[in-house]
PDB file of N, CA and C in Angstrom:
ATOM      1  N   UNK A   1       0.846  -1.170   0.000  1.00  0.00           N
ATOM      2  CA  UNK A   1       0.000   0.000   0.000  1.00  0.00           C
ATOM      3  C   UNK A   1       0.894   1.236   0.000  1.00  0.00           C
ATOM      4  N   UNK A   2       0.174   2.033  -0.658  1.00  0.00           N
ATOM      5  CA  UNK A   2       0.713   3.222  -0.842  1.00  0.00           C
ATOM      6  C   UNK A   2       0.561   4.293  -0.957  1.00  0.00           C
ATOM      7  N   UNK A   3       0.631   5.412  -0.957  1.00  0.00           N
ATOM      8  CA  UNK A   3       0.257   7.260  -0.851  1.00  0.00           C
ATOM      9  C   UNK A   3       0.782   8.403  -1.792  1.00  0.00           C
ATOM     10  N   UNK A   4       0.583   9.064  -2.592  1.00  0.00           N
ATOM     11  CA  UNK A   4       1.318  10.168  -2.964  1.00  0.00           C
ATOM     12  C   UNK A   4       0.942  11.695  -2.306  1.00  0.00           C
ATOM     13  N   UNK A   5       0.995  12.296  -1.660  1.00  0.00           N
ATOM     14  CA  UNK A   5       0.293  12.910  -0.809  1.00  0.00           C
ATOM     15  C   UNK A   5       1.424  14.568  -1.084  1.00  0.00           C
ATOM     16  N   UNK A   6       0.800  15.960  -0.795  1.00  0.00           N
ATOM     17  CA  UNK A   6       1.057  16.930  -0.757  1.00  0.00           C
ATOM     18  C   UNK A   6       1.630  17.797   0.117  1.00  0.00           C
ATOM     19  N   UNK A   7       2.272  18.664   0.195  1.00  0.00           N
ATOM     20  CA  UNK A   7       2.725  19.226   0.986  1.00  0.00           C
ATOM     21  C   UNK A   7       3.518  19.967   1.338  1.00  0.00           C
ATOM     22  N   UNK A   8       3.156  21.760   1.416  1.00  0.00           N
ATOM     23  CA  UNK A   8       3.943  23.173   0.984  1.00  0.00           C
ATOM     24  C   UNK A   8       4.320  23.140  -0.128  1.00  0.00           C
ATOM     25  N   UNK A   9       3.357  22.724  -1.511  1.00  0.00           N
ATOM     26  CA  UNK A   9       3.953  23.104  -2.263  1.00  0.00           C
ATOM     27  C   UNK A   9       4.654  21.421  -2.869  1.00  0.00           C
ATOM     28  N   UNK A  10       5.279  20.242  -2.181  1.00  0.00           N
ATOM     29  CA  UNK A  10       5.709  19.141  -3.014  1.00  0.00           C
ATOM     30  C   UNK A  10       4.893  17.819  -2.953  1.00  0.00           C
ATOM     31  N   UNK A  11       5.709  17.031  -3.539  1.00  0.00           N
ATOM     32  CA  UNK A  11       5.209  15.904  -3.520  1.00  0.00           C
ATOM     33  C   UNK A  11       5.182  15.334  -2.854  1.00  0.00           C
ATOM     34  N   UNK A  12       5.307  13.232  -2.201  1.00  0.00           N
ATOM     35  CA  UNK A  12       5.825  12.949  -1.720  1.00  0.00           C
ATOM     36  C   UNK A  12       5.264  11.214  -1.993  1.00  0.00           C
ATOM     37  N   UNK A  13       6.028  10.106  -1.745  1.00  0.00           N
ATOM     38  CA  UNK A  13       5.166   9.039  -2.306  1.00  0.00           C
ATOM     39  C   UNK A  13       5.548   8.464  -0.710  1.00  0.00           C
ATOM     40  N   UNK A  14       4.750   7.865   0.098  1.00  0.00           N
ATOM     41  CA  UNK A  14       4.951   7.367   1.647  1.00  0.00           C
ATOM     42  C   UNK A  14       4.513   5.903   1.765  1.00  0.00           C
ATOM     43  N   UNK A  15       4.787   4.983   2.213  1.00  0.00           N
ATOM     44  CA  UNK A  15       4.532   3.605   2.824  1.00  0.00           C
ATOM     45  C   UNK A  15       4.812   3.230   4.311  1.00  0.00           C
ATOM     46  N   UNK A  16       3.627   2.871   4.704  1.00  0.00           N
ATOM     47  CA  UNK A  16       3.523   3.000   6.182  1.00  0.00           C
ATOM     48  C   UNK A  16       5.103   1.942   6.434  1.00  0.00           C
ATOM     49  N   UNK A  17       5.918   2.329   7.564  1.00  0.00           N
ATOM     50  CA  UNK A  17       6.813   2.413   7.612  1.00  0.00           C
ATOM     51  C   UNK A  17       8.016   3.095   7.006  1.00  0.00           C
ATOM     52  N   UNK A  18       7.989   3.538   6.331  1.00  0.00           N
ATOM     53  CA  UNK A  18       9.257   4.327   5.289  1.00  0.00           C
ATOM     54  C   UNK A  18       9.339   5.506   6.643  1.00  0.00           C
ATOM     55  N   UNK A  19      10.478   6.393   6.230  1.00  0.00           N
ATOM     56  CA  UNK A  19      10.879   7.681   6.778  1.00  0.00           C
ATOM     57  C   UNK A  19      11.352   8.605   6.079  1.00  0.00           C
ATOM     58  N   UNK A  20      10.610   9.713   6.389  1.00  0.00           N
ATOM     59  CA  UNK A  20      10.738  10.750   4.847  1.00  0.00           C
ATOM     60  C   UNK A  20      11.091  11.693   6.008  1.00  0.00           C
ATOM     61  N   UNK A  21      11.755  12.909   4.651  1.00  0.00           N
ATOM     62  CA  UNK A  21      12.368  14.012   5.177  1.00  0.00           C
ATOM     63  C   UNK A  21      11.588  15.024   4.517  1.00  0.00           C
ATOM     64  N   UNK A  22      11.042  16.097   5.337  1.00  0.00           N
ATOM     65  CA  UNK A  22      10.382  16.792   4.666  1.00  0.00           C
ATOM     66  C   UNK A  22      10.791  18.444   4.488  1.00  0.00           C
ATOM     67  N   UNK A  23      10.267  19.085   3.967  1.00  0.00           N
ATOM     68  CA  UNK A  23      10.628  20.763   4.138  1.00  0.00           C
ATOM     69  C   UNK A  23      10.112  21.170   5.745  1.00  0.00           C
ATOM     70  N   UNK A  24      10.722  22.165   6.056  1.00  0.00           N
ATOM     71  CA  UNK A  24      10.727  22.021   7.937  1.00  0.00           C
ATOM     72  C   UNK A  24       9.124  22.320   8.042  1.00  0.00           C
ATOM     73  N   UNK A  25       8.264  21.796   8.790  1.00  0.00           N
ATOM     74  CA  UNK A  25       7.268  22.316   9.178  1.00  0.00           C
ATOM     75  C   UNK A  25       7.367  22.704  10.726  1.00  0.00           C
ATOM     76  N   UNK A  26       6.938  23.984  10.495  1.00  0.00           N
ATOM     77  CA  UNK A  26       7.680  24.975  12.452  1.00  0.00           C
ATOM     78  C   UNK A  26       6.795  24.599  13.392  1.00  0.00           C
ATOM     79  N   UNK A  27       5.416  23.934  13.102  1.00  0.00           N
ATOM     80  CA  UNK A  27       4.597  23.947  14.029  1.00  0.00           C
ATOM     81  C   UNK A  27       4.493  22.647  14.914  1.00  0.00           C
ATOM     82  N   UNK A  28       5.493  21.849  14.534  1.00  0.00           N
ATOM     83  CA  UNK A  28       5.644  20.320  14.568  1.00  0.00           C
ATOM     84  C   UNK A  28       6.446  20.587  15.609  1.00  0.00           C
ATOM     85  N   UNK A  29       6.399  19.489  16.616  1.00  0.00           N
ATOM     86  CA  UNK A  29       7.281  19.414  17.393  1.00  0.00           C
ATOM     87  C   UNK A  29       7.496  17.702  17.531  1.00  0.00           C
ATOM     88  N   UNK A  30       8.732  17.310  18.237  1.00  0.00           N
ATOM     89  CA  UNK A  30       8.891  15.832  18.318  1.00  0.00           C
ATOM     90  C   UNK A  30       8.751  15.347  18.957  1.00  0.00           C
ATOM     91  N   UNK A  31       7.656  13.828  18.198  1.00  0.00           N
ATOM     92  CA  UNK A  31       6.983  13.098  18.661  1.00  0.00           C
ATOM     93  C   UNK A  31       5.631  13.006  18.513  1.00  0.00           C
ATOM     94  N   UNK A  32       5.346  14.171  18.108  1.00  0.00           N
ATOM     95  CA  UNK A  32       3.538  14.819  17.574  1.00  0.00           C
ATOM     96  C   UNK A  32       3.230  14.109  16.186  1.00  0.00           C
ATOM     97  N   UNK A  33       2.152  13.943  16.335  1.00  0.00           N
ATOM     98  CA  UNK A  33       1.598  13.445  15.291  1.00  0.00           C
ATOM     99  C   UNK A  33       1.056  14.138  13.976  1.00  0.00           C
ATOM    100  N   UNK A  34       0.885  13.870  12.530  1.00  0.00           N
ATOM    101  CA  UNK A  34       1.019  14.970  12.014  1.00  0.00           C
ATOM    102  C   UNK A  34      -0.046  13.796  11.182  1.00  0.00           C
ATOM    103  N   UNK A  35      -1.232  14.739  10.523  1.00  0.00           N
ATOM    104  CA  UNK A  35      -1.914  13.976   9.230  1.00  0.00           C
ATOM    105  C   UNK A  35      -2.016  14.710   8.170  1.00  0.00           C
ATOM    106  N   UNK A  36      -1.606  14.221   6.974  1.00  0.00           N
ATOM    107  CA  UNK A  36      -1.569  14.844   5.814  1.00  0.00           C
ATOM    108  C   UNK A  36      -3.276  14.314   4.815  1.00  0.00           C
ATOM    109  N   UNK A  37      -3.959  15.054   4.610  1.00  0.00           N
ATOM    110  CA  UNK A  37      -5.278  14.801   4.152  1.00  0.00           C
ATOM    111  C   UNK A  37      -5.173  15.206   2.615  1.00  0.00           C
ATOM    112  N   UNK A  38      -4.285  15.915   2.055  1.00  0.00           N
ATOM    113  CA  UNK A  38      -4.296  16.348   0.561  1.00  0.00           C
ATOM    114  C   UNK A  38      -3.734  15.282   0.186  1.00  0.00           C
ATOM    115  N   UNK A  39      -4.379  14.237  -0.060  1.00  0.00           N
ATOM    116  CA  UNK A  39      -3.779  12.553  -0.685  1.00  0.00           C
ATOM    117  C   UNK A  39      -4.313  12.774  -1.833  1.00  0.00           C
ATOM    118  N   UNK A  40      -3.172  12.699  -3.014  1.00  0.00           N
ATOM    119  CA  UNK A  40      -3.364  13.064  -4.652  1.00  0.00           C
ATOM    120  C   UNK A  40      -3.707  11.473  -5.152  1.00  0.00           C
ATOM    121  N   UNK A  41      -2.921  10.308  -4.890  1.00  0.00           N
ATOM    122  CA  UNK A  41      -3.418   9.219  -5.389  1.00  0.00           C
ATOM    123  C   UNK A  41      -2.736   7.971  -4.139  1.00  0.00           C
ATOM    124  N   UNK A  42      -3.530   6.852  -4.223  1.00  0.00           N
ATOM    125  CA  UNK A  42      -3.924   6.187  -3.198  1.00  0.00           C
ATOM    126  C   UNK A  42      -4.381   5.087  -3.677  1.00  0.00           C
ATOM    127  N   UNK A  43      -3.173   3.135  -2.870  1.00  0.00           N
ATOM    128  CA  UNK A  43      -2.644   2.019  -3.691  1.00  0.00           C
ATOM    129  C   UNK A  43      -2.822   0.973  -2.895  1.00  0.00           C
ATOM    130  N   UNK A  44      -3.885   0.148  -3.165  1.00  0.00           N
ATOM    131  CA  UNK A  44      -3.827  -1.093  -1.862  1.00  0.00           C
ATOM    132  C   UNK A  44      -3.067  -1.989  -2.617  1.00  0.00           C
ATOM    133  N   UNK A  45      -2.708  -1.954  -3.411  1.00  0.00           N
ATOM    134  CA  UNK A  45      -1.752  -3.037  -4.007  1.00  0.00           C
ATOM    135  C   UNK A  45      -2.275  -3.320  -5.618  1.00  0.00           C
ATOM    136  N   UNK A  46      -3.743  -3.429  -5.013  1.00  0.00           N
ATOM    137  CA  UNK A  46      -4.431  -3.897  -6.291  1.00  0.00           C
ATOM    138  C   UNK A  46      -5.239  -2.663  -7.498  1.00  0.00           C
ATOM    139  N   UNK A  47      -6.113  -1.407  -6.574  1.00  0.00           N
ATOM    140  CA  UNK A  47      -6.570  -0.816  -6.757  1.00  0.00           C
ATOM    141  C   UNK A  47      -5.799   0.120  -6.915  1.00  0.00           C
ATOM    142  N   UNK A  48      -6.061   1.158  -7.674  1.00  0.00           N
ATOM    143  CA  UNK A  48      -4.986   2.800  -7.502  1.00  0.00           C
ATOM    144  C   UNK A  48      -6.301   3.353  -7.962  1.00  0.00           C
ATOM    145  N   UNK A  49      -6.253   4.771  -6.493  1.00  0.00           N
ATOM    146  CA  UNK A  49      -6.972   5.884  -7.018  1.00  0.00           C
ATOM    147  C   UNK A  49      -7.008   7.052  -7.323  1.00  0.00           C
ATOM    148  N   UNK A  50      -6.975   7.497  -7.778  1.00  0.00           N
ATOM    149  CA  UNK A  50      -6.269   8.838  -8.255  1.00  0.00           C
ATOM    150  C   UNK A  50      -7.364  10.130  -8.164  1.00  0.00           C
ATOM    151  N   UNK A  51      -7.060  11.184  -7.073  1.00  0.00           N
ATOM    152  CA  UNK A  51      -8.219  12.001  -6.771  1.00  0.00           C
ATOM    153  C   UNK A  51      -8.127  13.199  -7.872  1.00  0.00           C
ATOM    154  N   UNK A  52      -9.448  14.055  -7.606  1.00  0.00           N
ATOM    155  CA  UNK A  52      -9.060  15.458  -8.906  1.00  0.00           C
ATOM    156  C   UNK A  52      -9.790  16.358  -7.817  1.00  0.00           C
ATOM    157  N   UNK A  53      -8.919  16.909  -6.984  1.00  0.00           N
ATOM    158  CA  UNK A  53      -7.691  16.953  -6.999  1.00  0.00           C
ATOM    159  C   UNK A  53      -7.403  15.470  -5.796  1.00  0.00           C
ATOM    160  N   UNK A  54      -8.269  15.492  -5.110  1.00  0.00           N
ATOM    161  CA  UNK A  54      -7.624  14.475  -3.845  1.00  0.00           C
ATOM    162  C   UNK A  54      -8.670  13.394  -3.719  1.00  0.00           C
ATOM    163  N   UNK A  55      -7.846  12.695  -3.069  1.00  0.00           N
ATOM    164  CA  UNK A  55      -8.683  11.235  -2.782  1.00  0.00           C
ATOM    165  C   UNK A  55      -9.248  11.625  -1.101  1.00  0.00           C
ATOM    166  N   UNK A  56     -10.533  11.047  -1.108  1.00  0.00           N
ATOM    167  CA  UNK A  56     -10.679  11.016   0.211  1.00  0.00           C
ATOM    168  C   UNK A  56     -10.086  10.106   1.346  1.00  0.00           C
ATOM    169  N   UNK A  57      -8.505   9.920   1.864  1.00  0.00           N
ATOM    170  CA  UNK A  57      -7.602   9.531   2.424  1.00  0.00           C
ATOM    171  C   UNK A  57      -6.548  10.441   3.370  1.00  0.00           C
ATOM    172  N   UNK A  58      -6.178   9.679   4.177  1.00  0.00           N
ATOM    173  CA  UNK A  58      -5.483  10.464   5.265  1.00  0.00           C
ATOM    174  C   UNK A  58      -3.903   9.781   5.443  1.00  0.00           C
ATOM    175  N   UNK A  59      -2.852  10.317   5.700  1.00  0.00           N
ATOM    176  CA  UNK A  59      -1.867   9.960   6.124  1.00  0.00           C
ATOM    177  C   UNK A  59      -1.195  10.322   7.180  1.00  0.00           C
ATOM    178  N   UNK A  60      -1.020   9.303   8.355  1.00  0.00           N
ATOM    179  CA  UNK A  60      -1.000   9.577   9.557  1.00  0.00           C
ATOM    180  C   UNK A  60       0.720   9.413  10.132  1.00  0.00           C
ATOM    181  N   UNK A  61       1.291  10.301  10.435  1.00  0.00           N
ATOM    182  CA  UNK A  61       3.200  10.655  10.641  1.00  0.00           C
ATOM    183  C   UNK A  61       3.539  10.520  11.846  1.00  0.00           C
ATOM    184  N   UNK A  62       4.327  10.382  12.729  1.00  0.00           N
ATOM    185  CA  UNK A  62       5.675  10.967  13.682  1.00  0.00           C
ATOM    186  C   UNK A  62       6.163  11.490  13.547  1.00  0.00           C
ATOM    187  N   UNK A  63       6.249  12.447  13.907  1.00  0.00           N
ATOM    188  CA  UNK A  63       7.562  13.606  13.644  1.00  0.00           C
ATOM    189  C   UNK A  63       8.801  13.043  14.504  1.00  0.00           C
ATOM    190  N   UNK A  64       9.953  12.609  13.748  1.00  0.00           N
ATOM    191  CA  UNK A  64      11.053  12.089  14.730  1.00  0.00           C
ATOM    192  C   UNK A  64      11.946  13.555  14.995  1.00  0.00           C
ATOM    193  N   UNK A  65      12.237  14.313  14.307  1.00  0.00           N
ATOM    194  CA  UNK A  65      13.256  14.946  14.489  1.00  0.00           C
ATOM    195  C   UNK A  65      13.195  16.249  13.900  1.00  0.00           C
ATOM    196  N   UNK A  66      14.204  17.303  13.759  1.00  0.00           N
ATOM    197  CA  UNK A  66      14.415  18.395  13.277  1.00  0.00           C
ATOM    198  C   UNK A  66      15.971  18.595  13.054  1.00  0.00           C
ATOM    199  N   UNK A  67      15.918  18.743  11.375  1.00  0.00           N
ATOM    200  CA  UNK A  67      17.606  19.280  11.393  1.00  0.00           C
ATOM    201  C   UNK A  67      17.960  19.970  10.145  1.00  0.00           C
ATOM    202  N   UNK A  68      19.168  20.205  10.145  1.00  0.00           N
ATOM    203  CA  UNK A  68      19.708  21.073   8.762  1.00  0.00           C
ATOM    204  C   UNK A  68      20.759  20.460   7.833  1.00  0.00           C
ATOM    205  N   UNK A  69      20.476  20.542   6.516  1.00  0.00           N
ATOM    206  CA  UNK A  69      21.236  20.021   5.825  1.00  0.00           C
ATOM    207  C   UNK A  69      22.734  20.429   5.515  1.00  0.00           C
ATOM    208  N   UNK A  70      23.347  20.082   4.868  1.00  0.00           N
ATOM    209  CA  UNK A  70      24.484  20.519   4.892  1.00  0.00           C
ATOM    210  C   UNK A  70      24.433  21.751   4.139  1.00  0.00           C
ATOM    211  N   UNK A  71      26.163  22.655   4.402  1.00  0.00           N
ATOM    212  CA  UNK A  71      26.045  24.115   4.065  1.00  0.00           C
ATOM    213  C   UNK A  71      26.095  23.788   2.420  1.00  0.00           C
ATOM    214  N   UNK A  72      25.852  24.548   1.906  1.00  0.00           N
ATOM    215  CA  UNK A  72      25.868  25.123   0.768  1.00  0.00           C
ATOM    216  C   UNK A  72      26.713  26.505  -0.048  1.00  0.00           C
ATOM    217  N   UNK A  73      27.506  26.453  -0.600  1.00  0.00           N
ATOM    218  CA  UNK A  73      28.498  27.620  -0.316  1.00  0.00           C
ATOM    219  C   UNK A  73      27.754  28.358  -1.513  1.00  0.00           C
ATOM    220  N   UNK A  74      27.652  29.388  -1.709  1.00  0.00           N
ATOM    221  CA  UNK A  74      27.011  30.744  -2.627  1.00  0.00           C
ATOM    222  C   UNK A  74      28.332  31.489  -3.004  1.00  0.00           C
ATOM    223  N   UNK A  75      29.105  31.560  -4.175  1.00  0.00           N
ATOM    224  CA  UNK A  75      29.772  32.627  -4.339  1.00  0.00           C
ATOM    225  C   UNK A  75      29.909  33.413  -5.333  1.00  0.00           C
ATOM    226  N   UNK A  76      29.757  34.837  -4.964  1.00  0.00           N
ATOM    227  CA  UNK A  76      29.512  35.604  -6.305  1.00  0.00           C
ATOM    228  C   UNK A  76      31.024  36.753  -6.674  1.00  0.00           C
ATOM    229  N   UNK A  77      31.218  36.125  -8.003  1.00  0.00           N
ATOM    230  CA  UNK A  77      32.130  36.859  -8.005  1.00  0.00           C
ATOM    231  C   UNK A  77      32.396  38.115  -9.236  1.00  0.00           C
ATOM    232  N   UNK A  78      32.447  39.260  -9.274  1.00  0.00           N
ATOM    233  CA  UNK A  78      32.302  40.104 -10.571  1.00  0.00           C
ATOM    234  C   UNK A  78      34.076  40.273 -11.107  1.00  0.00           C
ATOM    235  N   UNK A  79      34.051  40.121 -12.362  1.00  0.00           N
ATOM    236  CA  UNK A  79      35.684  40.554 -12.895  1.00  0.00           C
ATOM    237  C   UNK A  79      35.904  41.659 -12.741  1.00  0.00           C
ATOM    238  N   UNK A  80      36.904  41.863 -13.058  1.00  0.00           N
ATOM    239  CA  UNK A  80      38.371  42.882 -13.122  1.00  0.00           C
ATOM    240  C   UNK A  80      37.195  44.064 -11.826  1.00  0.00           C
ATOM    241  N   UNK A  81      36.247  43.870 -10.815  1.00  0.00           N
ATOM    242  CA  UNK A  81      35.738  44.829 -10.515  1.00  0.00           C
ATOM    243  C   UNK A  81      36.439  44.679  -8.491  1.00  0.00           C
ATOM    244  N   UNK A  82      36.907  43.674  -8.076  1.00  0.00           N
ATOM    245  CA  UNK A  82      37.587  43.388  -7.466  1.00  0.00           C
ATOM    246  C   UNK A  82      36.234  43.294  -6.205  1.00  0.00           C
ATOM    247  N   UNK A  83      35.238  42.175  -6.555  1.00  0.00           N
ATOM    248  CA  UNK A  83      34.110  42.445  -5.603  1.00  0.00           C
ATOM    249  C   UNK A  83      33.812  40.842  -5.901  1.00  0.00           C
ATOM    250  N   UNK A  84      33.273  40.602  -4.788  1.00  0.00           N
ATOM    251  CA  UNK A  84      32.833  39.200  -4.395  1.00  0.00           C
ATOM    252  C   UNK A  84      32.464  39.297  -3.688  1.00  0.00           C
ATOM    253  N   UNK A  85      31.468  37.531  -3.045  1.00  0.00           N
ATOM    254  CA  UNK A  85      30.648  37.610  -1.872  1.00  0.00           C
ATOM    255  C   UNK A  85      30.636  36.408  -1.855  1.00  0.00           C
ATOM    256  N   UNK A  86      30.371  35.607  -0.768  1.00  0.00           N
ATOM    257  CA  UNK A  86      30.797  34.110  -0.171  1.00  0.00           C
ATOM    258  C   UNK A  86      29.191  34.600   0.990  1.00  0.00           C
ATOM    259  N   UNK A  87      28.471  33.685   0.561  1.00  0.00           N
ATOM    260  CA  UNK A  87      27.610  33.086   1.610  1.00  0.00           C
ATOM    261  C   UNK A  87      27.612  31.530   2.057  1.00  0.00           C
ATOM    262  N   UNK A  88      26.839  31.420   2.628  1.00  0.00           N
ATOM    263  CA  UNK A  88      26.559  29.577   3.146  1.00  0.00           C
ATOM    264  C   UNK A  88      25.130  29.621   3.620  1.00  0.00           C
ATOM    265  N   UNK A  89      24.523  28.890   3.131  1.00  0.00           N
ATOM    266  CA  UNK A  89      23.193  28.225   3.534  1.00  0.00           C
ATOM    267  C   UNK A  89      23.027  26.496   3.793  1.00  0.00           C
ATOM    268  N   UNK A  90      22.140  26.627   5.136  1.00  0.00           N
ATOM    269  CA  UNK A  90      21.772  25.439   5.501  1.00  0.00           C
ATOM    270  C   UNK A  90      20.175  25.341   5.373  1.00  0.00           C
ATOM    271  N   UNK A  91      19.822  24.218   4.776  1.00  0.00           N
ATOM    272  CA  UNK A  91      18.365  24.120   4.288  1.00  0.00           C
ATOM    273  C   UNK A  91      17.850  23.637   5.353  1.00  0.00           C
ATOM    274  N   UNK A  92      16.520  23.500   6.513  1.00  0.00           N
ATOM    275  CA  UNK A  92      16.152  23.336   7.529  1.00  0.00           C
ATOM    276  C   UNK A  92      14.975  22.547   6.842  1.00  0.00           C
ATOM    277  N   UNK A  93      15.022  21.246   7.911  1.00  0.00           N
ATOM    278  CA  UNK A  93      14.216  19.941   7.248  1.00  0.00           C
ATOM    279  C   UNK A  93      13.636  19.193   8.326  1.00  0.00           C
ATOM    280  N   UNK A  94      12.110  18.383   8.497  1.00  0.00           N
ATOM    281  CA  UNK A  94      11.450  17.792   9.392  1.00  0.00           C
ATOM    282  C   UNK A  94      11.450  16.111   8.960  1.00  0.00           C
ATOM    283  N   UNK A  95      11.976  15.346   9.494  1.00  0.00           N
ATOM    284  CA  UNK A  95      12.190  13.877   9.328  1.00  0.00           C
ATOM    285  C   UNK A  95      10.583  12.942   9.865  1.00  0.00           C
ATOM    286  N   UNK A  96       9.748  12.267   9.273  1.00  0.00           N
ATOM    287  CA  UNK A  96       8.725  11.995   9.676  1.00  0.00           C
ATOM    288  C   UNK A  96       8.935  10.438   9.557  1.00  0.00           C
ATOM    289  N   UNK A  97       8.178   9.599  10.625  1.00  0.00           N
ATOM    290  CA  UNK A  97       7.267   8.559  10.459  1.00  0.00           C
ATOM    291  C   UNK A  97       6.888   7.897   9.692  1.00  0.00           C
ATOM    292  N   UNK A  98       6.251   7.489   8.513  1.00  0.00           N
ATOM    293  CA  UNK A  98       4.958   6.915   8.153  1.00  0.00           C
ATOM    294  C   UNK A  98       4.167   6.165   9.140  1.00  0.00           C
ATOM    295  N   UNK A  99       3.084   6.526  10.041  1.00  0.00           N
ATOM    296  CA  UNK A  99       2.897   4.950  10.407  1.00  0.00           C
ATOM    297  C   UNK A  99       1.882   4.106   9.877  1.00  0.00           C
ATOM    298  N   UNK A 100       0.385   5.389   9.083  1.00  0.00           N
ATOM    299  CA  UNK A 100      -0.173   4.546   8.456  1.00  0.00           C
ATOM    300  C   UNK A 100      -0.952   5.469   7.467  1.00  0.00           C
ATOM    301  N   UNK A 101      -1.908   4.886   6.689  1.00  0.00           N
ATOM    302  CA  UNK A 101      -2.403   5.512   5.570  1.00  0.00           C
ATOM    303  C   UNK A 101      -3.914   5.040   5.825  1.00  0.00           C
ATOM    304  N   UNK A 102      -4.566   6.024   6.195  1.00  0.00           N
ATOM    305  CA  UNK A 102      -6.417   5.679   5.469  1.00  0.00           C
ATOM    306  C   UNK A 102      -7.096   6.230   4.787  1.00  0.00           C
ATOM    307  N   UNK A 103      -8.004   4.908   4.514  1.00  0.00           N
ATOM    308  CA  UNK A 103      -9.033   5.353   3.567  1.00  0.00           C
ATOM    309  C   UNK A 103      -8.794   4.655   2.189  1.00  0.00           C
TER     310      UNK A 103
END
């Protein structure tokens, strides 16, 4: 069984057990439970359903954790103008659960 389900904007395909990493959601804290209801298409193995836009299905998470990805170096550099710039970014990310899927 299986899920493709939505969220800020991406995708995501989930199986109860798997562990996905998601874009940070701030309101989450760990250990809370999280349900994702914008389920785009939805797989008992045999059947696939595919909603317009959503299936009436729920996907039910753990939030295990909170963290940041690695830096990212940004550097901008202009010729003969003797100017540059060096940033670093870390992308901030929410690690979830699957534990189950209904509907």
């Amino acid at each position: 069984m299986y899920a493709v389900f939505s969220i800020i904007g991406r995708q995501f395909k989930a199986q109860p057990g798997d562990t996905i990493r998601l874009d940070y959601v701030h309101e989450a804290k760990e250990g809370e439970k999280l349900t994702f209801d914008k389920v785009l298409l939805c797989s008992d193995g045999q059947n696939v359903r595919v909603g317009t836009p959503y299936v009436g299905a729920k996907v039910v998470a753990t939030v295990v954790s909170h963290g940041r990805a690695k830096k990212v170096i940004v550097y901008k550099k202009k010729k003969r103008t003797d100017s540059h710039k060096k940033q670093g970014h870390r992308q901030r990310f929410t690690t979830v659960h699957i534990d189950s899927i209904e509907g």
